[in-house]
C-alpha atoms as a PDB file:
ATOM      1  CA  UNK A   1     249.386  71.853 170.789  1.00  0.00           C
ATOM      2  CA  UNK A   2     246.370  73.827 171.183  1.00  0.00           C
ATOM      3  CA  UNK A   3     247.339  77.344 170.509  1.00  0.00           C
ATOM      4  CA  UNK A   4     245.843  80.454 168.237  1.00  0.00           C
ATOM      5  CA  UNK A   5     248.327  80.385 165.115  1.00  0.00           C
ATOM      6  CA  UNK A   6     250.134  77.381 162.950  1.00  0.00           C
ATOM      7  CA  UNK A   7     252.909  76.282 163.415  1.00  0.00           C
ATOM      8  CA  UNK A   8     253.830  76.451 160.049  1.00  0.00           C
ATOM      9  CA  UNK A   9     254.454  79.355 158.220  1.00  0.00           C
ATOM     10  CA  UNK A  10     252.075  80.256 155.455  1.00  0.00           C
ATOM     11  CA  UNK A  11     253.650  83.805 153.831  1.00  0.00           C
ATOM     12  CA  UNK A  12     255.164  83.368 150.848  1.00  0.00           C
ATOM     13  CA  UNK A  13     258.609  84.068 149.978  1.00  0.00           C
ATOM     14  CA  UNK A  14     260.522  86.018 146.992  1.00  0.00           C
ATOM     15  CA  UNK A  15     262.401  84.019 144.855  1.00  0.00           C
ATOM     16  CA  UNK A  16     264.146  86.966 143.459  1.00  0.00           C
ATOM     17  CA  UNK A  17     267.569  87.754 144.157  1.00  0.00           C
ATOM     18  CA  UNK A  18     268.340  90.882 146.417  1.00  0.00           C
ATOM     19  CA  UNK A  19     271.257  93.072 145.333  1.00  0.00           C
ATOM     20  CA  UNK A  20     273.246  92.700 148.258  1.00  0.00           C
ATOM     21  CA  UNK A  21     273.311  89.006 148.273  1.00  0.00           C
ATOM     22  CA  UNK A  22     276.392  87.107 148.226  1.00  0.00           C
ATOM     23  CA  UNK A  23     275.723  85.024 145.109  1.00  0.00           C
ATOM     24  CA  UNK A  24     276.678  87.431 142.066  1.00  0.00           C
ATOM     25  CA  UNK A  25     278.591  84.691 140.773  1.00  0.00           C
ATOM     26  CA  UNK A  26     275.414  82.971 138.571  1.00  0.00           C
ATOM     27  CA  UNK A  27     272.794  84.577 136.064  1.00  0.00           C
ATOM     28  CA  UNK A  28     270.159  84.646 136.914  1.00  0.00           C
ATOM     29  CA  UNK A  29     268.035  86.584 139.387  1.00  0.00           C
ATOM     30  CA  UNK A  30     266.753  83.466 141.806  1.00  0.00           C
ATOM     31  CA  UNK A  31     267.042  83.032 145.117  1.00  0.00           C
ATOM     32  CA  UNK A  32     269.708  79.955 145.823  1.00  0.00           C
ATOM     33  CA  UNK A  33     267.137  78.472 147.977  1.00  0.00           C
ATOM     34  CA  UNK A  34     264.536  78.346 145.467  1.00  0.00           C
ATOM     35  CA  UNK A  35     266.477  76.764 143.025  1.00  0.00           C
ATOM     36  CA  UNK A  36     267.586  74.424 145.079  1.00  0.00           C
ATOM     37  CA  UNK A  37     263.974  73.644 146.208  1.00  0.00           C
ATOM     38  CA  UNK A  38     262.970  73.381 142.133  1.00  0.00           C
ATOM     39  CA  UNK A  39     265.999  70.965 141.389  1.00  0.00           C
ATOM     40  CA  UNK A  40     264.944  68.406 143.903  1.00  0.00           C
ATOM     41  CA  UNK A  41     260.743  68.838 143.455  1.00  0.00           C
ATOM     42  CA  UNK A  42     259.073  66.393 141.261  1.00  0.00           C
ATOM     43  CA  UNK A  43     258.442  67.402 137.876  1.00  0.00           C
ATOM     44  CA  UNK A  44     256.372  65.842 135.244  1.00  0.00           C
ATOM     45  CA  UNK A  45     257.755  67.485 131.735  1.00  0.00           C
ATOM     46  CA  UNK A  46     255.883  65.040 129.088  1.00  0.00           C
ATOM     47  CA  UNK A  47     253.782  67.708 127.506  1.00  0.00           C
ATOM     48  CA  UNK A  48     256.800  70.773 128.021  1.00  0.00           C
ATOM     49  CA  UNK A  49     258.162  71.695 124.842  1.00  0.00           C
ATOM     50  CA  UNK A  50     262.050  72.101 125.951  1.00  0.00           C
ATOM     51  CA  UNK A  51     263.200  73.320 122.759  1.00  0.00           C
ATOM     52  CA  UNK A  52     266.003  70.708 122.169  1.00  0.00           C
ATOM     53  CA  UNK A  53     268.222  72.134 125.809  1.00  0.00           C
ATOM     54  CA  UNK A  54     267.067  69.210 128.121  1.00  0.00           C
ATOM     55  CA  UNK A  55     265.309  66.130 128.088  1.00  0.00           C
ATOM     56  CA  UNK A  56     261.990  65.874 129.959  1.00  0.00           C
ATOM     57  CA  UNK A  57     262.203  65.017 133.175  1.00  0.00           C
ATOM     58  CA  UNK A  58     259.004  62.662 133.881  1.00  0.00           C
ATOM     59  CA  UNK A  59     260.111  60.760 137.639  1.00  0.00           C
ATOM     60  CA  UNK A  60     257.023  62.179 139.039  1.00  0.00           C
ATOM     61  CA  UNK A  61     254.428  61.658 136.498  1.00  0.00           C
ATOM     62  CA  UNK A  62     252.825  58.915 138.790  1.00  0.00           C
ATOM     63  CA  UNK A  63     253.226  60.403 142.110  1.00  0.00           C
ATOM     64  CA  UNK A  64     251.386  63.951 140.420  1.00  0.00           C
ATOM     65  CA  UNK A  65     248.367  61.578 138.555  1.00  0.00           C
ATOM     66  CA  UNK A  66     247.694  60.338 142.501  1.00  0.00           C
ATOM     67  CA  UNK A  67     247.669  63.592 144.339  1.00  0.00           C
ATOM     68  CA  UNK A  68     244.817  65.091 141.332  1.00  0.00           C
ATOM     69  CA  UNK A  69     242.288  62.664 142.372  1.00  0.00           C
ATOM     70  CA  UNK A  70     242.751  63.914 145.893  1.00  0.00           C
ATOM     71  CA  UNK A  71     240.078  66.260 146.332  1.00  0.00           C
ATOM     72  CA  UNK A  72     239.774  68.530 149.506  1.00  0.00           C
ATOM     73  CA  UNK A  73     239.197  66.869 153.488  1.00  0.00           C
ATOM     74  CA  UNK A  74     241.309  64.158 151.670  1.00  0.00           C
ATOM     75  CA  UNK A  75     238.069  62.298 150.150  1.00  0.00           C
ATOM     76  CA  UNK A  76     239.064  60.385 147.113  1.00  0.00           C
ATOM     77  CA  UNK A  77     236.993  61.114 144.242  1.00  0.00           C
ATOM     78  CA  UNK A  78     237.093  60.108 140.485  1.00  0.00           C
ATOM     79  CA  UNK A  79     235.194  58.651 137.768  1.00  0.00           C
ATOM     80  CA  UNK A  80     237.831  55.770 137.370  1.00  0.00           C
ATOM     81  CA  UNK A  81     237.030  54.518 141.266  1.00  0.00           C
ATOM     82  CA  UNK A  82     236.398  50.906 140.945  1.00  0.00           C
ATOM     83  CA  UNK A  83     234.041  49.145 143.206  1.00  0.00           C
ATOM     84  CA  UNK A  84     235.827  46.298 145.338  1.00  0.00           C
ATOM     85  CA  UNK A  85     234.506  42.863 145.472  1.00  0.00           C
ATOM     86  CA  UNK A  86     236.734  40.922 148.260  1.00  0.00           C
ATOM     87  CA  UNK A  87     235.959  44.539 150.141  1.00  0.00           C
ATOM     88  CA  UNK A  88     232.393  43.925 149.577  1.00  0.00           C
ATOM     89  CA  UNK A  89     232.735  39.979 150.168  1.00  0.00           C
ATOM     90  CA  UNK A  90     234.494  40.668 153.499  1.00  0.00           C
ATOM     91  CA  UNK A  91     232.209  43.503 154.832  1.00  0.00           C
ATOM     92  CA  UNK A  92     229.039  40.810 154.517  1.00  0.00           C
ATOM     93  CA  UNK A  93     230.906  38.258 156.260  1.00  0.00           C
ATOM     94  CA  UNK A  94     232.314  40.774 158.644  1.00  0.00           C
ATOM     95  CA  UNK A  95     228.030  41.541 159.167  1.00  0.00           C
ATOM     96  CA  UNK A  96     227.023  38.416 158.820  1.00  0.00           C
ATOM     97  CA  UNK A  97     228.688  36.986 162.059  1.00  0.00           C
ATOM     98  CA  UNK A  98     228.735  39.811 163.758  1.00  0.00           C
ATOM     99  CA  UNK A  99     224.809  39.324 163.677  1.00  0.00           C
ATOM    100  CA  UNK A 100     224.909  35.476 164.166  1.00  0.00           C
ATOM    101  CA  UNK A 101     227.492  36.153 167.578  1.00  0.00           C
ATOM    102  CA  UNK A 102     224.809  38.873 168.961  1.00  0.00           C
ATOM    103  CA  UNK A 103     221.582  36.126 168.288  1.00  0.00           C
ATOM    104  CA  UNK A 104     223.398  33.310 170.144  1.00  0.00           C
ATOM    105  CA  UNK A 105     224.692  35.799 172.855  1.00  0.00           C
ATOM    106  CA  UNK A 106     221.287  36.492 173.411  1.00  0.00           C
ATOM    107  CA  UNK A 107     219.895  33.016 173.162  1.00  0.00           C
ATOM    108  CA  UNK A 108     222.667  32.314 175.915  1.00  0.00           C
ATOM    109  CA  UNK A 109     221.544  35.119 177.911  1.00  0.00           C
ATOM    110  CA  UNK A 110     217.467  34.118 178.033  1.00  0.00           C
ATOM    111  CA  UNK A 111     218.524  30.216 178.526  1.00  0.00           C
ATOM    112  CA  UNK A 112     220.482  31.562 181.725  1.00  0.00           C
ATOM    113  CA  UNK A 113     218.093  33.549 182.852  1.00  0.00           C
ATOM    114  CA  UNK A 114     215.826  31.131 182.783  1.00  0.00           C
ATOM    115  CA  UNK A 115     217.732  28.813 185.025  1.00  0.00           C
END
């Protein structure tokens, strides 16, 4: 696990066809694989002008919205964030006992070691 190089593979590939491939049959000049890959990505077509051929395809309008606000290290950051109140509400009572169990563990501690 702790070696010098990924494990994934980071070059890019062509998506164009070579001329000695088996698939003459379509087209086009792309790669099988990569339209295969295209075909089952998410797409979010509202604003794609698709000339009349195909209607949009918008399944992963949602999906694409939540990844933008993902900046990089994974830190969420946008100007819609909304401040939590039962987070807040929690994370005082969460401090607030955690500082009344430490008092009376110490007020145990001094009455038994005065005894």
């Amino acid at each position: 696990p702790y070696s010098d190089q990924n494990l994934v593979n980071t070059a890019c590939m062509s998506c164009q066809e070579n001329a000695d491939d088996d698939n003459d049959n379509d087209a086009d000049d792309v790669a099988e694989m990569c339209e295969t890959m295209y075909q089952m990505s998410g797409k979010c077509e509202t604003n794609m002008n698709l000339g009349g051929y195909a209607t949009a395809n918008e399944a992963a309008c949602t999906y694409i919205e939540g990844v933008k606000i993902i900046r990089e290290g994974g830190v969420i950051r946008t100007s819609t964030t909304k401040k939590s109140k039962g987070a807040a509400i929690v994370i005082g009572l969460f401090t607030t006992t955690a500082v009344l169990l430490g008092a009376y563990v110490y007020y145990l501690r001094t009455k038994l070691g005065r005894a």
